[in-house]
N, C-alpha and C. Protein backbone atom coordinates (compact mmCIF):
# COMPACT_ATOMS: atom_id res chain seq x y z
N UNK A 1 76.50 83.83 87.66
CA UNK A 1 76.68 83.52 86.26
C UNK A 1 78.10 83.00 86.03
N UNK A 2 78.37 82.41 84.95
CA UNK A 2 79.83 81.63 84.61
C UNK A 2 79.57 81.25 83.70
N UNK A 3 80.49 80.98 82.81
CA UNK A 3 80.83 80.20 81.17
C UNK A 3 79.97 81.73 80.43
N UNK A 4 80.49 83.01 81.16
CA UNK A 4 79.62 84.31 79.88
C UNK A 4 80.83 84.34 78.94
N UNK A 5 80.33 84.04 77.42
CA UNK A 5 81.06 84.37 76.14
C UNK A 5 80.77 85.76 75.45
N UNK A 6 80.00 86.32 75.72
CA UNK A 6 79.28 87.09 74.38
C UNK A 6 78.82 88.03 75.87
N UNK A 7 79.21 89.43 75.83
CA UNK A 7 78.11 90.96 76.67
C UNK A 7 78.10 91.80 75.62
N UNK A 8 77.01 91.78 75.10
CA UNK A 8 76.18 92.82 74.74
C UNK A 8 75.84 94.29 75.72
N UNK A 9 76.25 95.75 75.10
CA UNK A 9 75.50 96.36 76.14
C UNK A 9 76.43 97.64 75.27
N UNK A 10 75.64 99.19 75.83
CA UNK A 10 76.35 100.30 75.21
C UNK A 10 77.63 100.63 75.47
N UNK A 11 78.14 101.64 75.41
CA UNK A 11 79.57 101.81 75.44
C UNK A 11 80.26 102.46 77.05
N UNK A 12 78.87 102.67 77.62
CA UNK A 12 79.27 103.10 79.53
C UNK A 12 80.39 103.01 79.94
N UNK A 13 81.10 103.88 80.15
CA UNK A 13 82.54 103.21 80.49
C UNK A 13 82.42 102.50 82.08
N UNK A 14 81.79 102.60 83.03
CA UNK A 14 81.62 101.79 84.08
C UNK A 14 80.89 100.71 83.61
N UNK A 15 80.31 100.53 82.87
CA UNK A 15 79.63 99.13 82.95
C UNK A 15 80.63 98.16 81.79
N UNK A 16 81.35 99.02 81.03
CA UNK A 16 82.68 98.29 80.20
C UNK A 16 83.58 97.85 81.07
N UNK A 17 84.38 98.42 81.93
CA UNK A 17 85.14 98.01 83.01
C UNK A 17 84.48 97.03 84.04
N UNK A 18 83.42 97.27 84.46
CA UNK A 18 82.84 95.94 84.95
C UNK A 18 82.68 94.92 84.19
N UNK A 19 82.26 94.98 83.18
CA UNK A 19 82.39 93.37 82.15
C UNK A 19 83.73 92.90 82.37
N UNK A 20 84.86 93.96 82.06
CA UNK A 20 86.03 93.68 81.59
C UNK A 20 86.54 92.55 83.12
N UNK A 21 86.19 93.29 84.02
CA UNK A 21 86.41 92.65 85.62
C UNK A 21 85.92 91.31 85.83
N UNK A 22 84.28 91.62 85.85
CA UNK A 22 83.71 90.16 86.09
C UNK A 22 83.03 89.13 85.30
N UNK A 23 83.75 89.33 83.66
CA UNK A 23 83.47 88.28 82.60
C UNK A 23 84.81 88.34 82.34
N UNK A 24 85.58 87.96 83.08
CA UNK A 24 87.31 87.90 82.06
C UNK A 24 87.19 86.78 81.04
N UNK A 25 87.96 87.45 79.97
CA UNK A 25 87.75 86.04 79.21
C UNK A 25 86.40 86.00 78.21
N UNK A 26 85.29 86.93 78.62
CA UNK A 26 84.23 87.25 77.61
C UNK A 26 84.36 88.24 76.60
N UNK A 27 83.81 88.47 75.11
CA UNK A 27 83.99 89.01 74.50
C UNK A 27 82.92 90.00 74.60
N UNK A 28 83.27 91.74 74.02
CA UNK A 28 82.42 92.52 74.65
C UNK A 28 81.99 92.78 72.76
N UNK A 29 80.08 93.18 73.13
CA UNK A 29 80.38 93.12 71.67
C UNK A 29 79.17 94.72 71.78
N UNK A 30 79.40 96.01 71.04
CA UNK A 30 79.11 97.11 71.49
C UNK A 30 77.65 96.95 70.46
N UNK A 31 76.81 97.83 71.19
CA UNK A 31 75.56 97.99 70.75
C UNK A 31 75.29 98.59 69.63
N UNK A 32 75.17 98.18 67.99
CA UNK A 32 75.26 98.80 66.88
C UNK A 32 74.26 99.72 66.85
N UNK A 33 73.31 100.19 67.40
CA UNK A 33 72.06 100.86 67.52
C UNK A 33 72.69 102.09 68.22
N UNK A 34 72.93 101.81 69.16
CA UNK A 34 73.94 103.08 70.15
C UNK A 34 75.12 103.57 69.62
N UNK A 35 75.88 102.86 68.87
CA UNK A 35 76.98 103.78 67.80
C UNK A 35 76.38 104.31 66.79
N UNK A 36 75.45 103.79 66.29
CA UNK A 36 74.78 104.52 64.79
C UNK A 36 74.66 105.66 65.89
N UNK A 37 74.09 105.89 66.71
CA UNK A 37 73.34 106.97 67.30
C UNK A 37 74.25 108.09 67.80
N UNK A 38 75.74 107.35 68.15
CA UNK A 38 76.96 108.31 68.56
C UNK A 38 77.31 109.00 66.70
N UNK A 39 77.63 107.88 66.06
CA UNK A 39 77.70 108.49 64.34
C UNK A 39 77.27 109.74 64.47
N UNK A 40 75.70 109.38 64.30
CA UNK A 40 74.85 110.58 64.03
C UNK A 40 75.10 111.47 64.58
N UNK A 41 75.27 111.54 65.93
CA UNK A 41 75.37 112.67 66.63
C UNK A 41 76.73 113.43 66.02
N UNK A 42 77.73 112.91 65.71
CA UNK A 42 78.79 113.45 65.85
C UNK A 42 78.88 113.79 63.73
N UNK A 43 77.46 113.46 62.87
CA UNK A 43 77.56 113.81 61.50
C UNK A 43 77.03 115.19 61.29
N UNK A 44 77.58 116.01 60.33
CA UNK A 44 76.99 117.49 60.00
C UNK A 44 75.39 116.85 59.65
N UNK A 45 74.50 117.76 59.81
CA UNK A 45 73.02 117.07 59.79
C UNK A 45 72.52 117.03 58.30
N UNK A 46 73.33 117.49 57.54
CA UNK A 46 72.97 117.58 55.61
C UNK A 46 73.52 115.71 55.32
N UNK A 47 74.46 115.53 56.34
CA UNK A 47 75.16 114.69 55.90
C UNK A 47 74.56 113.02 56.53
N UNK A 48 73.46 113.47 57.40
CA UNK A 48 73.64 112.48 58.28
C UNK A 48 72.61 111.05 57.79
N UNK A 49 71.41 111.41 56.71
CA UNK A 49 71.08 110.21 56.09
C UNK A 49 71.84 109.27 55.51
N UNK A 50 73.12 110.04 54.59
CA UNK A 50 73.47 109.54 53.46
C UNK A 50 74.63 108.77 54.63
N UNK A 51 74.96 109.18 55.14
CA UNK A 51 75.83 108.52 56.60
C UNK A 51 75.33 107.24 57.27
N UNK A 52 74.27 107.35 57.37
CA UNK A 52 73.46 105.98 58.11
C UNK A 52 73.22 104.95 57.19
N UNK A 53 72.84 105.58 55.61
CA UNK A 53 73.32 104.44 54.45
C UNK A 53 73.96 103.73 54.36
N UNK A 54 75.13 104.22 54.75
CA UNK A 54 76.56 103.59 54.06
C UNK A 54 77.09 102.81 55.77
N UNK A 55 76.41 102.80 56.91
CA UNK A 55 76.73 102.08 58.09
C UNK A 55 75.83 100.70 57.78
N UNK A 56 75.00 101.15 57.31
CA UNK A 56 74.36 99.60 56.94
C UNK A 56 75.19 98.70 56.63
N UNK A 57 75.49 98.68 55.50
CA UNK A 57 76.11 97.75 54.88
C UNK A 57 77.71 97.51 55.57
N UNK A 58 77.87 98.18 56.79
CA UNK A 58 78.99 97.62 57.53
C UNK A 58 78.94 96.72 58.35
N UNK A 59 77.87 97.08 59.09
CA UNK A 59 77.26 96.03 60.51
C UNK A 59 76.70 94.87 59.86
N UNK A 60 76.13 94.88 58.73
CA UNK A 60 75.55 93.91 57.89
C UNK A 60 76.80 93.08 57.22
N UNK A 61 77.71 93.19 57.20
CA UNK A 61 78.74 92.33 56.30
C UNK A 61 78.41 91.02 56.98
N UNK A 62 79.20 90.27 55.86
CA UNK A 62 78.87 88.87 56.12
C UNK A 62 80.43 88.19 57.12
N UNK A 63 81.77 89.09 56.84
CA UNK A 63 82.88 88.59 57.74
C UNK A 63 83.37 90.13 57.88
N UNK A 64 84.32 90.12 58.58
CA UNK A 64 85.20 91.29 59.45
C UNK A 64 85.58 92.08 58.25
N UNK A 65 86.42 90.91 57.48
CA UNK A 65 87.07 91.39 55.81
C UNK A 65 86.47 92.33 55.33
N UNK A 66 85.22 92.07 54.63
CA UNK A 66 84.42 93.08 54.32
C UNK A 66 83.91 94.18 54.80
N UNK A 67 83.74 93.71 56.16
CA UNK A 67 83.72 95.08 57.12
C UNK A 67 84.74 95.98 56.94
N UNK A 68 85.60 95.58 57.17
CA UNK A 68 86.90 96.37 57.50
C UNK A 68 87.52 97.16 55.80
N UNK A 69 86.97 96.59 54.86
CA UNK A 69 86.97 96.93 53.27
C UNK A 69 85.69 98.37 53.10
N UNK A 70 84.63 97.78 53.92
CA UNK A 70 83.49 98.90 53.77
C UNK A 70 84.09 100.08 54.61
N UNK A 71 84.81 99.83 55.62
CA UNK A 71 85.20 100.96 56.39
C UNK A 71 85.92 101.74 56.01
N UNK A 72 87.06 101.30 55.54
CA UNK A 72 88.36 101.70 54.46
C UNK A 72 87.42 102.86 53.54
N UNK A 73 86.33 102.28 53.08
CA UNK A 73 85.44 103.34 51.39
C UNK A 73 85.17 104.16 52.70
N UNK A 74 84.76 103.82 53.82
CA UNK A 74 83.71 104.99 54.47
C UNK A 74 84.34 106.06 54.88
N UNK A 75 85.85 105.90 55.32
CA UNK A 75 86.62 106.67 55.78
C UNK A 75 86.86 107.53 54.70
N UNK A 76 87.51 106.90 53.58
CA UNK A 76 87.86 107.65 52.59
C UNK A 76 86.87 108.95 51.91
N UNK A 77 85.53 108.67 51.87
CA UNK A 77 84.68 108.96 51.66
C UNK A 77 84.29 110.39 52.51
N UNK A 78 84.39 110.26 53.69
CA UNK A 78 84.05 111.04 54.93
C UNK A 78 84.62 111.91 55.60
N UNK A 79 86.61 111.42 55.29
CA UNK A 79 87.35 112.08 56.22
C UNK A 79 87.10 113.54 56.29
N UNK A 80 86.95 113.91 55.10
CA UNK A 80 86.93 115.94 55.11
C UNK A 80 85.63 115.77 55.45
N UNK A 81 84.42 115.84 55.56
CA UNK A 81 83.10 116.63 55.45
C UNK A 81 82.35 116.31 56.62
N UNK A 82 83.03 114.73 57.23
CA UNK A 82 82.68 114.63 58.82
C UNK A 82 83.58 113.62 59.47
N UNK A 83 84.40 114.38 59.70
CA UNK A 83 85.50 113.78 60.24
C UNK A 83 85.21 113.19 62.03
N UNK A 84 83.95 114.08 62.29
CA UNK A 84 83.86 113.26 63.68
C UNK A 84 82.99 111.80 63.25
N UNK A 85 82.35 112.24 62.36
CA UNK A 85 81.60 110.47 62.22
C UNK A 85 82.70 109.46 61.98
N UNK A 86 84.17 109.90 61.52
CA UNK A 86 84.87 108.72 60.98
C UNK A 86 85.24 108.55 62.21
N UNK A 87 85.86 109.74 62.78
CA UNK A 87 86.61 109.64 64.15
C UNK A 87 85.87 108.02 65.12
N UNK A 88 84.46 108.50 65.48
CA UNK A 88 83.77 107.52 66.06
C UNK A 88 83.62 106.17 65.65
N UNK A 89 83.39 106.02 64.38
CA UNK A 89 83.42 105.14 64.24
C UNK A 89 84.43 103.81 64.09
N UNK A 90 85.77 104.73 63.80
CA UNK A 90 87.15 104.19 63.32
C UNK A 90 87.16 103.72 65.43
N UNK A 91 86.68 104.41 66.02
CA UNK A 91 87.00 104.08 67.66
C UNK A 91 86.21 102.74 68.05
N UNK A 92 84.84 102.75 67.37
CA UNK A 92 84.10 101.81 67.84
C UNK A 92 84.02 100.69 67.03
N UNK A 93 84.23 100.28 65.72
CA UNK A 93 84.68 99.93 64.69
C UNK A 93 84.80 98.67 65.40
N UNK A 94 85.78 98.21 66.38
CA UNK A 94 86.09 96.27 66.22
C UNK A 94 84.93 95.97 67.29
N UNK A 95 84.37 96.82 68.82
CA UNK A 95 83.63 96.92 69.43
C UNK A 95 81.90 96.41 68.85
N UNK A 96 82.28 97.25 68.07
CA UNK A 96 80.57 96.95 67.12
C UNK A 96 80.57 95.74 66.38
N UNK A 97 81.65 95.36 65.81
CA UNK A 97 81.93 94.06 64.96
C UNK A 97 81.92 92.86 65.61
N UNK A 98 82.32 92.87 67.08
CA UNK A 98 82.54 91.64 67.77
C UNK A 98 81.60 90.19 67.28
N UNK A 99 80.61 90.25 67.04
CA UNK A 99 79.97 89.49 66.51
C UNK A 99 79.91 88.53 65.48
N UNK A 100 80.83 89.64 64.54
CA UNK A 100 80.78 88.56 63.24
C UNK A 100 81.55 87.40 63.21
N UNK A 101 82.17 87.13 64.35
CA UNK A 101 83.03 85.89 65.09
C UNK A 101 81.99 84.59 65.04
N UNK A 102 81.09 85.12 65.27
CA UNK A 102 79.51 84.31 66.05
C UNK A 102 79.04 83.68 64.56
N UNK A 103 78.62 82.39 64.55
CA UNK A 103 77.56 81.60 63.44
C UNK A 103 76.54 82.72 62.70
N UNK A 104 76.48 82.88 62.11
CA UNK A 104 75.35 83.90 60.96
C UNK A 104 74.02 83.96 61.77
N UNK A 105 73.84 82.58 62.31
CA UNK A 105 72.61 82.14 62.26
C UNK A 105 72.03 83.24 63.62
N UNK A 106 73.39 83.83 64.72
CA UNK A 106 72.89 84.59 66.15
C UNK A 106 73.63 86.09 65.95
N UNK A 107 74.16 86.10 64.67
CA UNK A 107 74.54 87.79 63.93
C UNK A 107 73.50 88.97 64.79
N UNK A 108 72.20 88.59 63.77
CA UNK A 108 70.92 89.82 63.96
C UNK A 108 70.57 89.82 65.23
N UNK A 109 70.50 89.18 66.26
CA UNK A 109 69.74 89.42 67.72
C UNK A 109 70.47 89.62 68.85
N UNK A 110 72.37 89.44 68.29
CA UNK A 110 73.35 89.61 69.31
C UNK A 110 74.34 90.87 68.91
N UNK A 111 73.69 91.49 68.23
CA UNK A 111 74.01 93.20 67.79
C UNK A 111 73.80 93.91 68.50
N UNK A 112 72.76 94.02 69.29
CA UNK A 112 72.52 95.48 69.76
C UNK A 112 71.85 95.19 71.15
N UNK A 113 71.13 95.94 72.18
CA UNK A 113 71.03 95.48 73.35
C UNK A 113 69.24 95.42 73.24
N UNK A 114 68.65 95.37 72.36
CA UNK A 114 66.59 95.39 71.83
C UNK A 114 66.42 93.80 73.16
N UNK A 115 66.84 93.06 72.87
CA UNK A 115 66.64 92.46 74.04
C UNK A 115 66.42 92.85 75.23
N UNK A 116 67.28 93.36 75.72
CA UNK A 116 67.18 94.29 77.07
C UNK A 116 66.60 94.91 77.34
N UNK A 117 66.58 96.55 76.12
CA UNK A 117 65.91 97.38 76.01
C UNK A 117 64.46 96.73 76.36
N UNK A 118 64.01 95.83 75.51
CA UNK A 118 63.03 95.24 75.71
C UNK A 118 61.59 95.04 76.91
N UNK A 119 63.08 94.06 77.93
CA UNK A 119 62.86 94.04 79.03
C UNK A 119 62.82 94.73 79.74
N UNK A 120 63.60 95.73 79.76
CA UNK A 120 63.22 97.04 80.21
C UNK A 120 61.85 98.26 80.15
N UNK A 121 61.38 97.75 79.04
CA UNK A 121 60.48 98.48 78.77
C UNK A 121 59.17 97.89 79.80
N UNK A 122 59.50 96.56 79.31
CA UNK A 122 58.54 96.10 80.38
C UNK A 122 58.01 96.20 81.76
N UNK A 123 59.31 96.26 82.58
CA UNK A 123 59.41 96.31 84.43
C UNK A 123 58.94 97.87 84.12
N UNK A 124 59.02 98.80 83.17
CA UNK A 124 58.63 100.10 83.03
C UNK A 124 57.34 99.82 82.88
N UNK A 125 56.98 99.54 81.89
CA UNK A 125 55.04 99.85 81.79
C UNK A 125 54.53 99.02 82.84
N UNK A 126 54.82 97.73 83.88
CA UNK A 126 54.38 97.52 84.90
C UNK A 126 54.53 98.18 85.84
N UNK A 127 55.48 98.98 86.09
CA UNK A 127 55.82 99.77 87.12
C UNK A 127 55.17 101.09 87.39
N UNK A 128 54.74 101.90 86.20
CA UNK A 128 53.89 102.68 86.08
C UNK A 128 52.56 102.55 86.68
N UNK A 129 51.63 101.37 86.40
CA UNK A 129 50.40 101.16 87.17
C UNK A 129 50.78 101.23 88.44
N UNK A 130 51.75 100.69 88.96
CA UNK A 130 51.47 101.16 90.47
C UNK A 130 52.12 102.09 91.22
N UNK A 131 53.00 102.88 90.28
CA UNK A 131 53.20 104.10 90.52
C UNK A 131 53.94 104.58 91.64
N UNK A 132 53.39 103.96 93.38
CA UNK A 132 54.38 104.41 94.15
C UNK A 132 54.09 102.82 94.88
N UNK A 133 55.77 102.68 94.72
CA UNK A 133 55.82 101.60 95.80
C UNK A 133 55.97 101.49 97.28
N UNK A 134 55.48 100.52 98.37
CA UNK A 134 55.70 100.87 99.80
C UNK A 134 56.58 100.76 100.10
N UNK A 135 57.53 100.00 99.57
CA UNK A 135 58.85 99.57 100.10
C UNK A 135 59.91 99.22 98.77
N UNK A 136 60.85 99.18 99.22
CA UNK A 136 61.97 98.52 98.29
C UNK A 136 61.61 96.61 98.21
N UNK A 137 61.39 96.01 99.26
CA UNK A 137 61.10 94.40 98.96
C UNK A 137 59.97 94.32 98.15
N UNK A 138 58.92 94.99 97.44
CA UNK A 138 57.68 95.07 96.68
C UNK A 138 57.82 95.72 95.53
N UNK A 139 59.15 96.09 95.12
CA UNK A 139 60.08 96.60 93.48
C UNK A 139 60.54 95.53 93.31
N UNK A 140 61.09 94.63 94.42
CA UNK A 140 61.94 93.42 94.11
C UNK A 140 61.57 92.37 93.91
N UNK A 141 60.19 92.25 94.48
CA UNK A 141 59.01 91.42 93.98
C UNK A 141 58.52 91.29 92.87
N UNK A 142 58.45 92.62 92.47
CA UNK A 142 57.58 92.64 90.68
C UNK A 142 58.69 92.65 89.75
N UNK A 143 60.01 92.87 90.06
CA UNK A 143 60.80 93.09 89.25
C UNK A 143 61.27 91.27 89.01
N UNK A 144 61.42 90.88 90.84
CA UNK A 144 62.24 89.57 90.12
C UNK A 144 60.56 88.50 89.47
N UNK A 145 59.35 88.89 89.58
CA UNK A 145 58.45 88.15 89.20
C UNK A 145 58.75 88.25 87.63
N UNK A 146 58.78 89.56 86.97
CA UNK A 146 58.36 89.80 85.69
C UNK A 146 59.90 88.82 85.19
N UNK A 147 61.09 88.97 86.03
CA UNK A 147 62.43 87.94 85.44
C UNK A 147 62.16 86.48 85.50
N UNK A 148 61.07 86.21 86.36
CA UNK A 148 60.36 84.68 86.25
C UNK A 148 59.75 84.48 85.19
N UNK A 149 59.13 85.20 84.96
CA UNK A 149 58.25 85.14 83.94
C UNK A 149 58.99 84.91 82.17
N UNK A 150 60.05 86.06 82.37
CA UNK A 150 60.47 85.71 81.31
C UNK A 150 61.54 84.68 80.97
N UNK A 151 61.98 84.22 82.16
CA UNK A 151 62.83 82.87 81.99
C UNK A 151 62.31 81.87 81.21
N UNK A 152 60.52 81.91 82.24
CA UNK A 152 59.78 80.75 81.44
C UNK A 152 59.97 81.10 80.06
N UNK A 153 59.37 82.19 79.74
CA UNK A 153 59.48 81.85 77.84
C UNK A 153 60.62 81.45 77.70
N UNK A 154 61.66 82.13 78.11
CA UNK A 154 63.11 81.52 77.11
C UNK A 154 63.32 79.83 77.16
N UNK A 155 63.16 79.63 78.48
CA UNK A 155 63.37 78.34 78.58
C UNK A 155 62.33 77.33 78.61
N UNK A 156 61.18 77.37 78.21
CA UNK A 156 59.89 76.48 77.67
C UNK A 156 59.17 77.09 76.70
N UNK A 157 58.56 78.09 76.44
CA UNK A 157 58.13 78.94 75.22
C UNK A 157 59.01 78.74 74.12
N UNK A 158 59.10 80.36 72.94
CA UNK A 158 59.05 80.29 72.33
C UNK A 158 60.49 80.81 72.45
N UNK A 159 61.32 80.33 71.84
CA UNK A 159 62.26 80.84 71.65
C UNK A 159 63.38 81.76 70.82
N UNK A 160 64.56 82.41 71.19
CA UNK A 160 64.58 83.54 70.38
C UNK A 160 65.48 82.84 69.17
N UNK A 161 66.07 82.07 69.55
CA UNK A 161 66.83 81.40 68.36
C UNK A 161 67.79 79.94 69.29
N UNK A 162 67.73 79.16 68.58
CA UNK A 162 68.10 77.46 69.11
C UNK A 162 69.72 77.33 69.66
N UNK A 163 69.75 77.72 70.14
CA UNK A 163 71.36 77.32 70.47
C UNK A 163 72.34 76.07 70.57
N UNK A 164 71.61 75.07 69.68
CA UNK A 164 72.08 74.03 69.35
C UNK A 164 73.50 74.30 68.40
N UNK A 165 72.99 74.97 67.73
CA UNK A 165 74.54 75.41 67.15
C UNK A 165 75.17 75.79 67.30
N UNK A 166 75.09 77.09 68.20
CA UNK A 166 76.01 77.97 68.97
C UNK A 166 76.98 76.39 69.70
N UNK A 167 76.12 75.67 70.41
CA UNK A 167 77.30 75.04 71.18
C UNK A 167 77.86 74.34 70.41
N UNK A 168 77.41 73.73 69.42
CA UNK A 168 78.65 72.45 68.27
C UNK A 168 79.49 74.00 67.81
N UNK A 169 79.50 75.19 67.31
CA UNK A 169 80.36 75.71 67.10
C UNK A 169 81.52 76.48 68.21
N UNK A 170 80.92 76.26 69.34
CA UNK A 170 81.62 76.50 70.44
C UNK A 170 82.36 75.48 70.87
N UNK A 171 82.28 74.22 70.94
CA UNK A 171 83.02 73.27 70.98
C UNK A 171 83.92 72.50 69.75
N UNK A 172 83.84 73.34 68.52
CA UNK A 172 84.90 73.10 67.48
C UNK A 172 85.97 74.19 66.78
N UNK A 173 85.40 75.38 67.54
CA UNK A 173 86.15 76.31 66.96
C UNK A 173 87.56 76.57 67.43
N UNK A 174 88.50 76.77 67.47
CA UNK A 174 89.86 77.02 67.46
C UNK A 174 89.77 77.78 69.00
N UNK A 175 90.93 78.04 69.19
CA UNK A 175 90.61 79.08 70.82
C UNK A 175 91.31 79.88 70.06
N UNK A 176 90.44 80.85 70.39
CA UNK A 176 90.90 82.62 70.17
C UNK A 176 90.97 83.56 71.14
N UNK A 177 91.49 84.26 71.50
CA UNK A 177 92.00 85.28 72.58
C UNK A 177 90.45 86.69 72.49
N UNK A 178 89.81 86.19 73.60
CA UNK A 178 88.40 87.32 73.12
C UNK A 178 88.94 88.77 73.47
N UNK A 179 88.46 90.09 73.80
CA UNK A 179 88.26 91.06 73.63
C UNK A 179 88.85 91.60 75.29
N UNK A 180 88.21 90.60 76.42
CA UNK A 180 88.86 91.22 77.50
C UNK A 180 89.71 90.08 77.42
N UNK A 181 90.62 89.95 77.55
CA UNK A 181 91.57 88.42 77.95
C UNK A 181 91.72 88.06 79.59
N UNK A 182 91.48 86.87 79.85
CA UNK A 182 91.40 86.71 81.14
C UNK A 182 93.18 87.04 81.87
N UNK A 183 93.79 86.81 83.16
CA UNK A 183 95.18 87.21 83.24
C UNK A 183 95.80 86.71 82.51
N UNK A 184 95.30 84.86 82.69
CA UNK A 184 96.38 83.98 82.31
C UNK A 184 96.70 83.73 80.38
N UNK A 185 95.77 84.72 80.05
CA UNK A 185 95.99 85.06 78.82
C UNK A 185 96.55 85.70 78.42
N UNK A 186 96.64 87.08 79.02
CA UNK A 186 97.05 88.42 79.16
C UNK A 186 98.75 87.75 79.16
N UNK A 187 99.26 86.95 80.13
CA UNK A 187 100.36 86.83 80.37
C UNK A 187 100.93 86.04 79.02
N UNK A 188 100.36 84.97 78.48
CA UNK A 188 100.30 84.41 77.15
C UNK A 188 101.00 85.26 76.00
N UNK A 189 99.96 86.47 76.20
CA UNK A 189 100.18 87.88 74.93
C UNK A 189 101.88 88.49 75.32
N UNK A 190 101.66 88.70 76.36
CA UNK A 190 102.89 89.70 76.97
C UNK A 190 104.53 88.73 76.88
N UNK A 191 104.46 87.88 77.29
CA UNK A 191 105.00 86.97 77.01
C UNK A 191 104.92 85.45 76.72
N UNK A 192 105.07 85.43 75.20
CA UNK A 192 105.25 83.74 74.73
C UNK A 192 106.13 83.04 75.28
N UNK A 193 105.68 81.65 74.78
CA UNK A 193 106.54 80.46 75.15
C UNK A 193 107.25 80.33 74.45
């Protein structure tokens, strides 16, 4: 793989440090489904509907601004009565946001990892019918078949959304310093010209 802009994926700290390694230069953007779910965990349980309310309308903003305005009420709101939900979230907060960088139009499907999950579910319910495999080359068979399979859709089927725009906005937008910075960026930050 090469030219990765955008990893989607939960907050693993080994699989964060591996992005960080072998996408330098890609922006990491954290799974809003999997922080709601750290939230929760970490909200008193009287508290924890009225908690998932008020995350909506964060992940949902239309720019950072507003995000970062909804967060400000949420904190304020929260600090005494669940201070670990702010805690978490104030941590995961630009992680979860990474996105709103991105055209409106690839916001909703580059949030959270349902893609994956997805696919995952799949090599699972095929994998089940046959239950025990003979070998390791006959997992790698059905596994890389079912990744054939779904290439075709993406790339002749139906698709999940057009990326015609993604690239005219990728080729006009300003350069911005993403989330892992590659070295020669890193060195950029640390010291200017």
């Amino acid at each position: 793989m090469h030219d990765v802009d955008l990893v989607v994926s939960d907050h693993h700290g080994g699989l964060v440090n591996a992005i960080q390694v072998q996408f330098q230069g890609a922006t990491w953007q954290r799974c809003q489904t999997h922080l709601s779910a750290n939230i929760a965990d970490a909200t008193p349980k009287a508290l924890q509907a009225e908690v998932h309310a008020r995350l909506r309308p964060i992940f949902d903003a239309p720019d950072e601004t507003t995000a970062r305005t909804l967060l400000i009420s949420f904190v304020a709101d929260y600090q005494q009565t669940a201070p670990g939900a702010v805690k978490t979230l104030e941590r995961g907060f630009d992680d979860a946001t990474a996105m709103l960088a991105l055209p409106v139009a690839y916001r909703q499907r580059l949030r959270t990892t349902n893609g994956v999950e997805r696919l995952n579910e799949e090599i699972r319910r095929r994998e089940r019918v046959i239950r025990i495999f003979p070998n390791r080359d006959s997992v790698l068979r059905l596994v890389g078949a079912l990744l054939m399979e779904q290439d075709a859709v993406w790339t002749t089927g139906k698709r999940d959304f057009d990326m015609t725009a993604y690239w005219q906005w990728r080729a006009t937008r300003p350069p911005q310093l993403a989330l892992f910075p590659s070295a020669t960026q890193e060195a950029a930050m640390t010291h200017p010209a």
